[in-house]
C-alpha atoms as a PDB file:
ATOM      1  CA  UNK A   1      87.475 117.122 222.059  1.00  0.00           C
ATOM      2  CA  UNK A   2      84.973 116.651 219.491  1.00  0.00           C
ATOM      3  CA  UNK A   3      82.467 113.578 219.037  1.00  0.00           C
ATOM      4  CA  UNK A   4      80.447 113.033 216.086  1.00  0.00           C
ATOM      5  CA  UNK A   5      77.169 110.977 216.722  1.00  0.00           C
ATOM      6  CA  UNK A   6      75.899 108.993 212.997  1.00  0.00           C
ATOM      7  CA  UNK A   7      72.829 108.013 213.255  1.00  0.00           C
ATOM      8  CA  UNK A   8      71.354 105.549 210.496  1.00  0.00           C
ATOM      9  CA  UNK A   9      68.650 104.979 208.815  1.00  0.00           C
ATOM     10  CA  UNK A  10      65.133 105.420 210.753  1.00  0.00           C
ATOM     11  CA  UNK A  11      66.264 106.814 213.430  1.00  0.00           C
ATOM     12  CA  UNK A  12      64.493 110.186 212.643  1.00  0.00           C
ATOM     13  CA  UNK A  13      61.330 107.834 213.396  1.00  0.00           C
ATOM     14  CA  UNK A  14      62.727 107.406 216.957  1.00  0.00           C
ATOM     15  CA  UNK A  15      59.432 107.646 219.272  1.00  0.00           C
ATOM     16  CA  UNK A  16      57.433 106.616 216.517  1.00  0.00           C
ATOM     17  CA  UNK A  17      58.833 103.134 215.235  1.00  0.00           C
ATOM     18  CA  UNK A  18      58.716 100.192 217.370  1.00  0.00           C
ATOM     19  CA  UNK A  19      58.177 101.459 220.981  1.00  0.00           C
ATOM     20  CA  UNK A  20      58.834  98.056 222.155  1.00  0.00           C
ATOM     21  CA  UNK A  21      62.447  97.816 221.091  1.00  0.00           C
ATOM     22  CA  UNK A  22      63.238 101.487 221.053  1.00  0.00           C
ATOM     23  CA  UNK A  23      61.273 102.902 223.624  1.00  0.00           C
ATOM     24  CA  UNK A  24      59.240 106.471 223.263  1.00  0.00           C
ATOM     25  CA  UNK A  25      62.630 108.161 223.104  1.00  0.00           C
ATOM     26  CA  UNK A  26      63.152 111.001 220.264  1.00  0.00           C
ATOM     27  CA  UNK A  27      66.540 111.323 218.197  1.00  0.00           C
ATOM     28  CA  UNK A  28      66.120 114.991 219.391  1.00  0.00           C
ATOM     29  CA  UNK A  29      65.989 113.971 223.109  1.00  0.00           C
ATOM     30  CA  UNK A  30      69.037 111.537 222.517  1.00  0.00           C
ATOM     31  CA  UNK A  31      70.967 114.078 221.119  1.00  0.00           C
ATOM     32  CA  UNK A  32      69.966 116.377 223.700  1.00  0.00           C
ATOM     33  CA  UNK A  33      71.314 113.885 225.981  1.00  0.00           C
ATOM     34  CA  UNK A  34      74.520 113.303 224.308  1.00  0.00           C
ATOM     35  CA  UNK A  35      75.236 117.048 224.283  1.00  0.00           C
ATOM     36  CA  UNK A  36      74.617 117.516 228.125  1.00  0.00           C
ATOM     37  CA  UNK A  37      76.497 114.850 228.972  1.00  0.00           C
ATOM     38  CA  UNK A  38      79.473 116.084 226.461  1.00  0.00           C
ATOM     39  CA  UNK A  39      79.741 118.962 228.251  1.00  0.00           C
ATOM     40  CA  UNK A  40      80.381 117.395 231.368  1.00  0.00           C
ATOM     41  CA  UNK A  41      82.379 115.346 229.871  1.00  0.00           C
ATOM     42  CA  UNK A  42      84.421 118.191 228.151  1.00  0.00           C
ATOM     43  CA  UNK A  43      83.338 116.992 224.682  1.00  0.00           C
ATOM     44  CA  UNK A  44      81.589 118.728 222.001  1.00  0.00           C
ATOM     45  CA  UNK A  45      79.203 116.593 220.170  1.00  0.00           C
ATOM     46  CA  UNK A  46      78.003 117.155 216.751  1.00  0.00           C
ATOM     47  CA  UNK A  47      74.605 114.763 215.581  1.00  0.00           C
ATOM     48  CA  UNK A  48      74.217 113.516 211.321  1.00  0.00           C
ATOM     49  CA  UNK A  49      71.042 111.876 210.750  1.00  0.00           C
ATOM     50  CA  UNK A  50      70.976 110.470 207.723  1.00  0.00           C
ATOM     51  CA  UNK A  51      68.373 107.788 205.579  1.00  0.00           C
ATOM     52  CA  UNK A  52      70.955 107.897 202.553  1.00  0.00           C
ATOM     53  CA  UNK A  53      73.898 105.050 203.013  1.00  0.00           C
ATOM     54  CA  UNK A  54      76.095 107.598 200.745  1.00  0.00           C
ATOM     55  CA  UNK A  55      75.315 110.610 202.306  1.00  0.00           C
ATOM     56  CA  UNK A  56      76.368 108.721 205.409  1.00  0.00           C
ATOM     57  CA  UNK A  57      79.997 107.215 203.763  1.00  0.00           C
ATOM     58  CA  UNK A  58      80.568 111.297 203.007  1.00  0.00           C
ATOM     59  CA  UNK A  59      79.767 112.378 206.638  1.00  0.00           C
ATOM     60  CA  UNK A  60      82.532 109.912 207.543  1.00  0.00           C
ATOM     61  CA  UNK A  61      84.566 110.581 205.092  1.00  0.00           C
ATOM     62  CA  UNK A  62      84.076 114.378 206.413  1.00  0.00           C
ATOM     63  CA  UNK A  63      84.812 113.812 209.742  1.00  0.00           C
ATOM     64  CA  UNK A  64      88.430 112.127 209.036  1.00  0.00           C
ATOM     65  CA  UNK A  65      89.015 115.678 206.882  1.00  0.00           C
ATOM     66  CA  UNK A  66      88.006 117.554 209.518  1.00  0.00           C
ATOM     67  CA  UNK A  67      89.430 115.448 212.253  1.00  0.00           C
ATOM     68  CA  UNK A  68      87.262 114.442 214.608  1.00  0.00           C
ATOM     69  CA  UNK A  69      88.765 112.732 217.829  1.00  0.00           C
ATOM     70  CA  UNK A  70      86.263 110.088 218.180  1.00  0.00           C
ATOM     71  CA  UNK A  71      82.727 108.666 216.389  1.00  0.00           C
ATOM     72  CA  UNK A  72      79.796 107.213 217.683  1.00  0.00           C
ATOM     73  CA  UNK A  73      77.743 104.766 214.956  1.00  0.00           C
ATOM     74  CA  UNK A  74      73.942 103.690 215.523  1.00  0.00           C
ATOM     75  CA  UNK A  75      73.859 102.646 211.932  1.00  0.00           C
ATOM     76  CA  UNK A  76      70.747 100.544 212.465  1.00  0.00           C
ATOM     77  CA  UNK A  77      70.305  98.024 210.264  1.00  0.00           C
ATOM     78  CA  UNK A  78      73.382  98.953 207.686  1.00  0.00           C
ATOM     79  CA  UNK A  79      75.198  97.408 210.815  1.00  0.00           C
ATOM     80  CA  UNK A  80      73.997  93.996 208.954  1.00  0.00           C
ATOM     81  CA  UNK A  81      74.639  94.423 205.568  1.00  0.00           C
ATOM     82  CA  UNK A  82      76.687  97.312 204.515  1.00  0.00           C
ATOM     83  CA  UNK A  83      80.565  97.649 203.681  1.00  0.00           C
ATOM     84  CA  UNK A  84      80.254 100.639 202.068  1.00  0.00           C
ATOM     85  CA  UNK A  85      80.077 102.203 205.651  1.00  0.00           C
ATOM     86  CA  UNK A  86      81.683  99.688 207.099  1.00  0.00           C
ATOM     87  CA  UNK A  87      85.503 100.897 204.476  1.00  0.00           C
ATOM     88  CA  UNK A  88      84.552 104.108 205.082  1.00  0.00           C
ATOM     89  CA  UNK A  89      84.699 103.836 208.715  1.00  0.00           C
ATOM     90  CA  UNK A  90      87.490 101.518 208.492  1.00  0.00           C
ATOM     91  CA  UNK A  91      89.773 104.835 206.983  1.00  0.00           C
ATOM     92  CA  UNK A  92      89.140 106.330 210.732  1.00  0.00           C
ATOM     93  CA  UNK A  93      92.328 106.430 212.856  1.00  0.00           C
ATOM     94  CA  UNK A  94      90.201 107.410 215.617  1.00  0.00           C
ATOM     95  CA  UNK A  95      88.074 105.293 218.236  1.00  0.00           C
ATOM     96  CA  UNK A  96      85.305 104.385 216.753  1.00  0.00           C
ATOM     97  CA  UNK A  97      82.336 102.874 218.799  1.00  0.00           C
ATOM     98  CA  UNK A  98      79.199 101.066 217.819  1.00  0.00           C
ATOM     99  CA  UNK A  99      75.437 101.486 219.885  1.00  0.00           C
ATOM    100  CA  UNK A 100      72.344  99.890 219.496  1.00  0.00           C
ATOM    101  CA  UNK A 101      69.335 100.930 221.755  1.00  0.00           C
ATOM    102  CA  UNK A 102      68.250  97.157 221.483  1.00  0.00           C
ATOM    103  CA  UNK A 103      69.879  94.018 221.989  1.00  0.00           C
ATOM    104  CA  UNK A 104      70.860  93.228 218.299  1.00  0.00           C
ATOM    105  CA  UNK A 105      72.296  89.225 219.433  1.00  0.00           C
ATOM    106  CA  UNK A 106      68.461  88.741 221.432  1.00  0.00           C
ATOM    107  CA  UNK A 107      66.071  89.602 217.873  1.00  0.00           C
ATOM    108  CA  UNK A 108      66.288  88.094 214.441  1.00  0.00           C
ATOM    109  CA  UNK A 109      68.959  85.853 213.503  1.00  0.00           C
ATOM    110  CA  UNK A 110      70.462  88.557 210.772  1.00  0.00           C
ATOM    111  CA  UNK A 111      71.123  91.201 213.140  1.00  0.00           C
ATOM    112  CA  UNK A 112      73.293  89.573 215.027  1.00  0.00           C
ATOM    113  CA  UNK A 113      76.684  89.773 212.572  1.00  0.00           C
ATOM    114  CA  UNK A 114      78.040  93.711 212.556  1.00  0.00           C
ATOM    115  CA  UNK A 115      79.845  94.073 209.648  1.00  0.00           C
ATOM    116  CA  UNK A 116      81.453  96.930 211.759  1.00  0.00           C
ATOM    117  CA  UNK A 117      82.402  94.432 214.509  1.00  0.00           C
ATOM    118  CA  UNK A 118      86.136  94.018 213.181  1.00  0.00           C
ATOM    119  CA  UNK A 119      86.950  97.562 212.917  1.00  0.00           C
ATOM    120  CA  UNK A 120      85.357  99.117 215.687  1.00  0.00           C
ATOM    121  CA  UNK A 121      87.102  99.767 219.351  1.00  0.00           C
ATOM    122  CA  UNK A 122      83.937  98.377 220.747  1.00  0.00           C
ATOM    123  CA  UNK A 123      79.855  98.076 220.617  1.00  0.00           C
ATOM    124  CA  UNK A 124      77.354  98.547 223.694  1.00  0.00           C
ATOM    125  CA  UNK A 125      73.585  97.233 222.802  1.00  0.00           C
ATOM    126  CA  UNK A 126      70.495  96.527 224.552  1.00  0.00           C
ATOM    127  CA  UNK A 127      70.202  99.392 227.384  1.00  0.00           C
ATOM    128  CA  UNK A 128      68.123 101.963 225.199  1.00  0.00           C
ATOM    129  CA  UNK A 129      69.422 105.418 225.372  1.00  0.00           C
ATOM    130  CA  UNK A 130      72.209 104.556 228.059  1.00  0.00           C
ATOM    131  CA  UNK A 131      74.077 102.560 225.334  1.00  0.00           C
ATOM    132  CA  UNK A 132      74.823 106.233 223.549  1.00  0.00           C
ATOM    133  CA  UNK A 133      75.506 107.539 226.853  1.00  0.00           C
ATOM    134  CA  UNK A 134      77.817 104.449 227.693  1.00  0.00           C
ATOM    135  CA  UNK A 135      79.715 104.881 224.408  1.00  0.00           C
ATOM    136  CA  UNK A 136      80.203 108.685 224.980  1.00  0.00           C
ATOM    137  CA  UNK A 137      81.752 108.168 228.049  1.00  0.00           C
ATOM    138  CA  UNK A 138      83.850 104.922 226.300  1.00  0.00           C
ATOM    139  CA  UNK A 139      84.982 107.344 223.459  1.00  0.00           C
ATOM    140  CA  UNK A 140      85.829 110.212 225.872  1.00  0.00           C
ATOM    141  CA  UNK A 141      87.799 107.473 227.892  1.00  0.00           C
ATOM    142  CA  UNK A 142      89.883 106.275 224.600  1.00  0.00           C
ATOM    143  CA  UNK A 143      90.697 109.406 223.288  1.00  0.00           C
ATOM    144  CA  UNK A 144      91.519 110.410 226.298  1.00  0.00           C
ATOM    145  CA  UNK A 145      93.817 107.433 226.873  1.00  0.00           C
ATOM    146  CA  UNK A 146      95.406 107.583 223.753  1.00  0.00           C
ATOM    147  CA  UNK A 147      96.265 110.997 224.070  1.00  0.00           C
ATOM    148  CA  UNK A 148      98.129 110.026 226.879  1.00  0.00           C
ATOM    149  CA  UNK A 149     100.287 107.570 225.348  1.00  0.00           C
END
């Protein structure tokens, strides 16, 4: 089973940017995470950073050519405003699911609307790096369920 993990723009500042809402935590340490936990998992997980919106439509665009079995999108705040990812996720067939470290609905009032929200199987925000462990385990679950039917 392979995951791809997008992360969005910023998140190579991860441990650097805002402590208060995201913690100390490095996007190398998450992704070390993510990997450990895919192996238990029986999932091979694959990282893209990216601070470029259309480097991060051709990543997607990528991974349905190459045909992943599931996606995980921290998008940061593209979740709020941008459709060009949001159509290029939307040509996924595959589970697709959303994570925030924070608790987009508790902060400013514009990042509470996901322009992902329709298309996505589902979102998990607000528990730091257990929401990308949390939607791991939700991807490996759906993929895993859908192969069954």
């Amino acid at each position: 089973m392979k995951v791809l993990m997008l992360h969005g723009i910023n998140h190579n500042m991860f441990g650097k940017r805002d402590p208060v809402q995201y913690g100390t935590v490095t996007l190398a340490e998450i992704d070390a995470k993510l990997q450990a936990l895919g192996r238990e998992l029986g999932a091979e997980v694959e990282s893209f950073q990216t601070n470029h919106e259309g480097e991060m439509c051709e990543r997607i665009h990528q991974a349905f050519i190459d045909g992943v079995d599931a996606v995980l999108i921290n998008a940061g705040a593209w979740t709020h405003y941008s459709y060009g990812i949001r159509d290029a996720l939307a040509i996924l067939t595959v589970p697709v699911i959303e994570v925030h470290m924070s608790n987009i609905h508790a902060r400013e009032a514009f990042r509470h609307l996901s322009v992902f929200a329709e298309i996505v199987k589902g979102q998990i925000c607000g528990l730091g790096v257990d929401s990308y462990l949390l939607a791991l385990r939700a991807a490996v679950s759906a993929v895993t369920e859908k192969k069954k039917a």
